[in-house]
PDB file of N, CA and C in Angstrom:
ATOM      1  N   UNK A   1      19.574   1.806 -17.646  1.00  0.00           N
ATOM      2  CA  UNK A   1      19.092   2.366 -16.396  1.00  0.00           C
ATOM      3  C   UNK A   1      17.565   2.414 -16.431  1.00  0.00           C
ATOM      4  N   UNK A   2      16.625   1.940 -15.334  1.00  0.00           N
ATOM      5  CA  UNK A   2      15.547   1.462 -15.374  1.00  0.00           C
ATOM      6  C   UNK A   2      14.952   3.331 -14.927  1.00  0.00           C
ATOM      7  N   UNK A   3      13.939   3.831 -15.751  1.00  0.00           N
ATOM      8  CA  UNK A   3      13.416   4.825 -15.538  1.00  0.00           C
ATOM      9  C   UNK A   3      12.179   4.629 -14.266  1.00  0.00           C
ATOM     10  N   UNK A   4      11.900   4.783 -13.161  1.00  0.00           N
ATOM     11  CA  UNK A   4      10.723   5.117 -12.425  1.00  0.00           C
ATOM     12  C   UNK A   4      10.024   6.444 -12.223  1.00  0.00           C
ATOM     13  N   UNK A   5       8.361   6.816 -12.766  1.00  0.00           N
ATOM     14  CA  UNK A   5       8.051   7.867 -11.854  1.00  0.00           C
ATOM     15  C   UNK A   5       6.745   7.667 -11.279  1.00  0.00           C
ATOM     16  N   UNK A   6       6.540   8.332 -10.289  1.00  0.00           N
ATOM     17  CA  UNK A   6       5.379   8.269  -9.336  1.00  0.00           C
ATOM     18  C   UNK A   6       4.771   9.507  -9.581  1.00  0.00           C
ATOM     19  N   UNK A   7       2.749   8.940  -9.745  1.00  0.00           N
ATOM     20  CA  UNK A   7       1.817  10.165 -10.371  1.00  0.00           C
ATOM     21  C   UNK A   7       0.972  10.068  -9.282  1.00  0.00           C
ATOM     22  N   UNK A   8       1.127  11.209  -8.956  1.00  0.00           N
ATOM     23  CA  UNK A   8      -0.003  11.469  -7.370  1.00  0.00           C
ATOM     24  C   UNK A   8      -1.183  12.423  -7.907  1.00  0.00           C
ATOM     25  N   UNK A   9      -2.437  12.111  -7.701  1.00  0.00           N
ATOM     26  CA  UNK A   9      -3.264  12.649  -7.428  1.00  0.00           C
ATOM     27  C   UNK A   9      -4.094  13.181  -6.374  1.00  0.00           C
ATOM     28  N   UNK A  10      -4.345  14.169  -5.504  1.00  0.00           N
ATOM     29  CA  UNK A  10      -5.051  14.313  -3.903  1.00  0.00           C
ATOM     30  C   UNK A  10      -6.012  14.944  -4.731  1.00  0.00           C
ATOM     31  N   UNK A  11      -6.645  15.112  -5.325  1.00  0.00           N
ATOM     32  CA  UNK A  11      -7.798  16.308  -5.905  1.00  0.00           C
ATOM     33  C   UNK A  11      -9.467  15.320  -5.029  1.00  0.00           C
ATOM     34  N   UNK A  12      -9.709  16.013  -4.443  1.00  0.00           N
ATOM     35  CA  UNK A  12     -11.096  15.315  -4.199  1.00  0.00           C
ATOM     36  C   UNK A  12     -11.211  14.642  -3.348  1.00  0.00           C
ATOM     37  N   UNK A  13     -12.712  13.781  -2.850  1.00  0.00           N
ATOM     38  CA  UNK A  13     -12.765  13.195  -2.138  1.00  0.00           C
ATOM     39  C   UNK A  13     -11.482  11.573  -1.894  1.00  0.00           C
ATOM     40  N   UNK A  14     -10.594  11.382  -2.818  1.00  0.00           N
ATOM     41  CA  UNK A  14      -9.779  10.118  -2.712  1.00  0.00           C
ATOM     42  C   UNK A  14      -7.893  10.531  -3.078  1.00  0.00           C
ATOM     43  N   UNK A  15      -7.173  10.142  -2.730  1.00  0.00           N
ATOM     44  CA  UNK A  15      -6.212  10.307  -2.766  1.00  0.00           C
ATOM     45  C   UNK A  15      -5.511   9.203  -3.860  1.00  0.00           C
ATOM     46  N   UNK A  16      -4.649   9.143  -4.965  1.00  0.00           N
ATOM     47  CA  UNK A  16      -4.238   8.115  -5.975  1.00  0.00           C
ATOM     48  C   UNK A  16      -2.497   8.431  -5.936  1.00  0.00           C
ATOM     49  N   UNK A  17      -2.042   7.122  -5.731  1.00  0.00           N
ATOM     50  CA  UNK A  17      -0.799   7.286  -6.288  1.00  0.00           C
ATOM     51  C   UNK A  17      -0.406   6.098  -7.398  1.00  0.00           C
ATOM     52  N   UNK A  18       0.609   6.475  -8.261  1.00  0.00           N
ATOM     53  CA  UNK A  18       0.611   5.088  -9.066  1.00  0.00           C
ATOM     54  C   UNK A  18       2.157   5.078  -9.325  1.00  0.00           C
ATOM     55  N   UNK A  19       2.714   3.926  -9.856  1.00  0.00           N
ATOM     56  CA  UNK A  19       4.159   3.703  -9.666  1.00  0.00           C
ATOM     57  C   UNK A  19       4.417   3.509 -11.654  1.00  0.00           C
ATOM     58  N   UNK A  20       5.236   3.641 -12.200  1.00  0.00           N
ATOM     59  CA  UNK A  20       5.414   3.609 -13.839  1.00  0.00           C
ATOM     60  C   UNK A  20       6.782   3.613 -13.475  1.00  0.00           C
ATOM     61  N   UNK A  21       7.259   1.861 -13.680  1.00  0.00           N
ATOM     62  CA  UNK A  21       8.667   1.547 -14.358  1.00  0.00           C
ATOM     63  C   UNK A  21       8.576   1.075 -15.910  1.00  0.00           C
ATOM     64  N   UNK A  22       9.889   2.063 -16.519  1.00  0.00           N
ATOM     65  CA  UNK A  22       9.961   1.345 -17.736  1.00  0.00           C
ATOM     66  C   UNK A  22       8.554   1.549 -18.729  1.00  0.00           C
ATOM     67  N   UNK A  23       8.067   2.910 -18.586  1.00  0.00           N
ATOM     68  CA  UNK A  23       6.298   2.481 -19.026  1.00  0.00           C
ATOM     69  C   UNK A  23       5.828   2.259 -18.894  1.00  0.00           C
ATOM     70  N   UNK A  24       5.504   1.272 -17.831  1.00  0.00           N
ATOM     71  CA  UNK A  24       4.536  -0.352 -17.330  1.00  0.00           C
ATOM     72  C   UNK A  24       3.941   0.239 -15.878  1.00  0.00           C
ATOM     73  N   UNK A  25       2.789   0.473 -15.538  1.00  0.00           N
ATOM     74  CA  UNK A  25       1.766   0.423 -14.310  1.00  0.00           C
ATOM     75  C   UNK A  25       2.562  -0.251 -13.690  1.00  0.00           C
ATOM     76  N   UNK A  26       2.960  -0.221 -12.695  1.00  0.00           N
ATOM     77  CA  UNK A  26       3.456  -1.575 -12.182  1.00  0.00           C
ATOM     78  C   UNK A  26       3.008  -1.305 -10.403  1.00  0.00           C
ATOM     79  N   UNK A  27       2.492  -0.498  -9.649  1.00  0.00           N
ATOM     80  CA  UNK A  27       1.633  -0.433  -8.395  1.00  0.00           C
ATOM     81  C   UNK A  27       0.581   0.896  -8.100  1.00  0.00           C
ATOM     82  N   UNK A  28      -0.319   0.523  -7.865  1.00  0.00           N
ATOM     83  CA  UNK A  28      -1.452   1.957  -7.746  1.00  0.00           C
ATOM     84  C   UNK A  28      -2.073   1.646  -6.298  1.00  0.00           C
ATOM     85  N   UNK A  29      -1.912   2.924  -5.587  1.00  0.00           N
ATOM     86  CA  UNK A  29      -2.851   2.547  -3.991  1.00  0.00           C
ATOM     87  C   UNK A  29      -3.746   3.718  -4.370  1.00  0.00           C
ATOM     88  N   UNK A  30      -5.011   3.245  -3.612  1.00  0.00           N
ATOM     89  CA  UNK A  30      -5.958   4.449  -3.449  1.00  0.00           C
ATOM     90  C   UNK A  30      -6.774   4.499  -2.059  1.00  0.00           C
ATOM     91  N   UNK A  31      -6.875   5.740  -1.435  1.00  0.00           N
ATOM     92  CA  UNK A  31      -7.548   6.307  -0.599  1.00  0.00           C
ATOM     93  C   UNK A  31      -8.661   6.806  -0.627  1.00  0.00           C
ATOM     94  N   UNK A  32      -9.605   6.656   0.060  1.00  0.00           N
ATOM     95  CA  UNK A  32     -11.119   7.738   0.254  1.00  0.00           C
ATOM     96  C   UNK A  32     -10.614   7.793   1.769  1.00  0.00           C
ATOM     97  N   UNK A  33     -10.987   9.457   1.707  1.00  0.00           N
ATOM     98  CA  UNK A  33     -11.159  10.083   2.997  1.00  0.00           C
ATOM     99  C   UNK A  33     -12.555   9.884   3.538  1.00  0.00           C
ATOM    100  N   UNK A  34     -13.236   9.278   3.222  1.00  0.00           N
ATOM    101  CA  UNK A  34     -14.682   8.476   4.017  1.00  0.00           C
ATOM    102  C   UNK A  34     -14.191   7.116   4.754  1.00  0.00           C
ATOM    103  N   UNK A  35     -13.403   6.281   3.949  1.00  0.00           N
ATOM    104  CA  UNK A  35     -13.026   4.792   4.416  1.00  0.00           C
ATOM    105  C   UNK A  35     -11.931   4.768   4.654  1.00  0.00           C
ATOM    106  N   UNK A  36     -10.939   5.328   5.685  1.00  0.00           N
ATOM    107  CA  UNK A  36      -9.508   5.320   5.911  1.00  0.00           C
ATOM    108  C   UNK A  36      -8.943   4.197   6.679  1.00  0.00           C
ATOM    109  N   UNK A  37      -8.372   3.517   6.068  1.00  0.00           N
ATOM    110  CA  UNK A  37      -7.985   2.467   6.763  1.00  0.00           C
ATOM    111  C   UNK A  37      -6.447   2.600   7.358  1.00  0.00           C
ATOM    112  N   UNK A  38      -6.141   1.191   7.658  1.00  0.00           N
ATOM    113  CA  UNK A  38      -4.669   1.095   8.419  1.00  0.00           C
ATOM    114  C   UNK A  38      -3.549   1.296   7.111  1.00  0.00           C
ATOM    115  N   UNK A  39      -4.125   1.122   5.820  1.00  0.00           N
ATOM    116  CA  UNK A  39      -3.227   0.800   4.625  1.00  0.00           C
ATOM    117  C   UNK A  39      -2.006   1.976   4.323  1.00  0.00           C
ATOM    118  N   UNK A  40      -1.124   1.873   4.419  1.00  0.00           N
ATOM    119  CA  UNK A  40      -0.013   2.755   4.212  1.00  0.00           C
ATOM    120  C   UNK A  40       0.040   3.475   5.344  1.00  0.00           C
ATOM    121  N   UNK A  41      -0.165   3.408   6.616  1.00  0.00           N
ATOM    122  CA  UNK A  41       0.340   3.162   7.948  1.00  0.00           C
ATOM    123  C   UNK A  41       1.574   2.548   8.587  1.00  0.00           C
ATOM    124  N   UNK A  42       2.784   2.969   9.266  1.00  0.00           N
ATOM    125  CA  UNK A  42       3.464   2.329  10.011  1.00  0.00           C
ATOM    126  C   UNK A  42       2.874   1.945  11.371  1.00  0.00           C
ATOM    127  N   UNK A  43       2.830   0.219  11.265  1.00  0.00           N
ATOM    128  CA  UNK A  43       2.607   0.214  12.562  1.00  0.00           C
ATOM    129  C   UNK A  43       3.743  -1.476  13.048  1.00  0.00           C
ATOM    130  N   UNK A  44       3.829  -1.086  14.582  1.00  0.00           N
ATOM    131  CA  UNK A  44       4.574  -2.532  15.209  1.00  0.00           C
ATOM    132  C   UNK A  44       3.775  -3.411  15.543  1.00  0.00           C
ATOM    133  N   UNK A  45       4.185  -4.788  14.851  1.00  0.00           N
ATOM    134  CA  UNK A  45       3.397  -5.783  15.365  1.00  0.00           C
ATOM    135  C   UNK A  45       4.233  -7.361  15.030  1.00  0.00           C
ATOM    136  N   UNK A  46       3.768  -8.446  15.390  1.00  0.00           N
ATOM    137  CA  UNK A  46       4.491  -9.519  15.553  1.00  0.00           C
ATOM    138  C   UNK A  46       3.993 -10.589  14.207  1.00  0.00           C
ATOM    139  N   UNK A  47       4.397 -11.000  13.592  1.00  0.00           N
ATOM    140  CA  UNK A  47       4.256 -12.035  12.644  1.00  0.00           C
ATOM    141  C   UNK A  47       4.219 -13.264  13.286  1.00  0.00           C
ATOM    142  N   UNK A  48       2.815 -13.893  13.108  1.00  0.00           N
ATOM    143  CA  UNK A  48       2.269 -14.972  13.830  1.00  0.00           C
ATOM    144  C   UNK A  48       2.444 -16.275  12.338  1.00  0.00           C
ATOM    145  N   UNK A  49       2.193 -16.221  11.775  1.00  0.00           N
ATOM    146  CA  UNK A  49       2.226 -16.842  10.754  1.00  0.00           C
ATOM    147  C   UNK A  49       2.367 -16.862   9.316  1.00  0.00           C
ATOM    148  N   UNK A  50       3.471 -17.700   8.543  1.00  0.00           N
ATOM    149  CA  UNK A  50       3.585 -16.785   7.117  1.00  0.00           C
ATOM    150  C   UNK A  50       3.059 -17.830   6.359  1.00  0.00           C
ATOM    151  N   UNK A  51       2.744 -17.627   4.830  1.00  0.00           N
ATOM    152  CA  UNK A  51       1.818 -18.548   4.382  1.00  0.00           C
ATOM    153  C   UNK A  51       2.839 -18.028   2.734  1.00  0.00           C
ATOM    154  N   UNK A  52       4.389 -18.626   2.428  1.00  0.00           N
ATOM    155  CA  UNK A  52       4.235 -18.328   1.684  1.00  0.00           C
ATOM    156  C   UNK A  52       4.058 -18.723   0.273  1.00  0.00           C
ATOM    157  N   UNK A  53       3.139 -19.806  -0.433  1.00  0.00           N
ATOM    158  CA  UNK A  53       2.732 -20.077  -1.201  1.00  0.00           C
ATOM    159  C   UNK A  53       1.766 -18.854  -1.779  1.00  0.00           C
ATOM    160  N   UNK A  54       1.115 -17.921  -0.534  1.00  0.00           N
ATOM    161  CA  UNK A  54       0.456 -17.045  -1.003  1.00  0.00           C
ATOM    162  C   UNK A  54       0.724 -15.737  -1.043  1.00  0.00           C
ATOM    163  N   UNK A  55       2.030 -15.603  -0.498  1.00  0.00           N
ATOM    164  CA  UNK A  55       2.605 -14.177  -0.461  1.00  0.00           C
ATOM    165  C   UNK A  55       2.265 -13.203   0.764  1.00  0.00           C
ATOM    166  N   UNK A  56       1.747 -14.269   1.834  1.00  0.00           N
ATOM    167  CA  UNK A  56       0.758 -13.355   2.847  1.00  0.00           C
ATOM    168  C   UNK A  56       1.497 -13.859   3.986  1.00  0.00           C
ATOM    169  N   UNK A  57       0.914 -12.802   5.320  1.00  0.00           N
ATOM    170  CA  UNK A  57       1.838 -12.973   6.703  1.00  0.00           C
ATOM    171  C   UNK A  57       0.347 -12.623   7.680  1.00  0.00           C
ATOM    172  N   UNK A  58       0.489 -13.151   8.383  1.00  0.00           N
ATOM    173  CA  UNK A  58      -0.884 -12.976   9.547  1.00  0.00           C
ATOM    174  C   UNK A  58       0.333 -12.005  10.882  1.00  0.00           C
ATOM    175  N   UNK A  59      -0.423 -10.871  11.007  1.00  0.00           N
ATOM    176  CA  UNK A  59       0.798  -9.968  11.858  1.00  0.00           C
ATOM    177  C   UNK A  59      -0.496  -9.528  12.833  1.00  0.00           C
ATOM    178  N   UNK A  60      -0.186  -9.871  14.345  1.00  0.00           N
ATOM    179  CA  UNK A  60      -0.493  -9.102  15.558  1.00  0.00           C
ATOM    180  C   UNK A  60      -0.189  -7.179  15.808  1.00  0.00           C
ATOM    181  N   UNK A  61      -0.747  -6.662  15.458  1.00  0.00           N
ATOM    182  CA  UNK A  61      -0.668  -5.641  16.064  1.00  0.00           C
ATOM    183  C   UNK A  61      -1.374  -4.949  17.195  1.00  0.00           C
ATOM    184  N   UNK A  62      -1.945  -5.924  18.191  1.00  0.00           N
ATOM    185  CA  UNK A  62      -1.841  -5.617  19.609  1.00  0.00           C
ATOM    186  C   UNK A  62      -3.673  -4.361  19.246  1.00  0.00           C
ATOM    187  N   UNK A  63      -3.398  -4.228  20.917  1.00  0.00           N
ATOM    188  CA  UNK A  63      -4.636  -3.408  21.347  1.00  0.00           C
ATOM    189  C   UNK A  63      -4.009  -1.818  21.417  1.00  0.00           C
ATOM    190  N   UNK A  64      -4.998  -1.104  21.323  1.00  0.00           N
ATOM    191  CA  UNK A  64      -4.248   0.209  22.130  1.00  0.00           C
ATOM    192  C   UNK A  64      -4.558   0.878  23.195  1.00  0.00           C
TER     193      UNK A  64
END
């Protein structure tokens, strides 16, 4: 049975989360509350093009 846990940090100006399967780092996102972006946002939008040799998707998400 594959062990996962998730280590959150909010202390301060940036927010950290990190993912540990099995021991192993295996995903870390980070936040500053100065530069907040769309990242870990739900939003609707249309997939215009997928590219996947590179693992990437070009997605419309419209005006508001």
């Amino acid at each position: 049975m594959a062990e996962s846990v998730i280590v959150v940090n909010a202390d301060g100006p940036e927010s950290r989360v990190a993912v540990i399967e099995q021991g192993i780092l295996s995903e870390v996102w980070m936040e500053r509350s100065r530069a907040r972006g769309c990242v870990g946002n739900v939003y609707k939008g249309r997939v215009l093009r997928v590219l996947p040799g590179m693992q990437a998707a070009f997605v419309d998400i419209g005006e508001e």
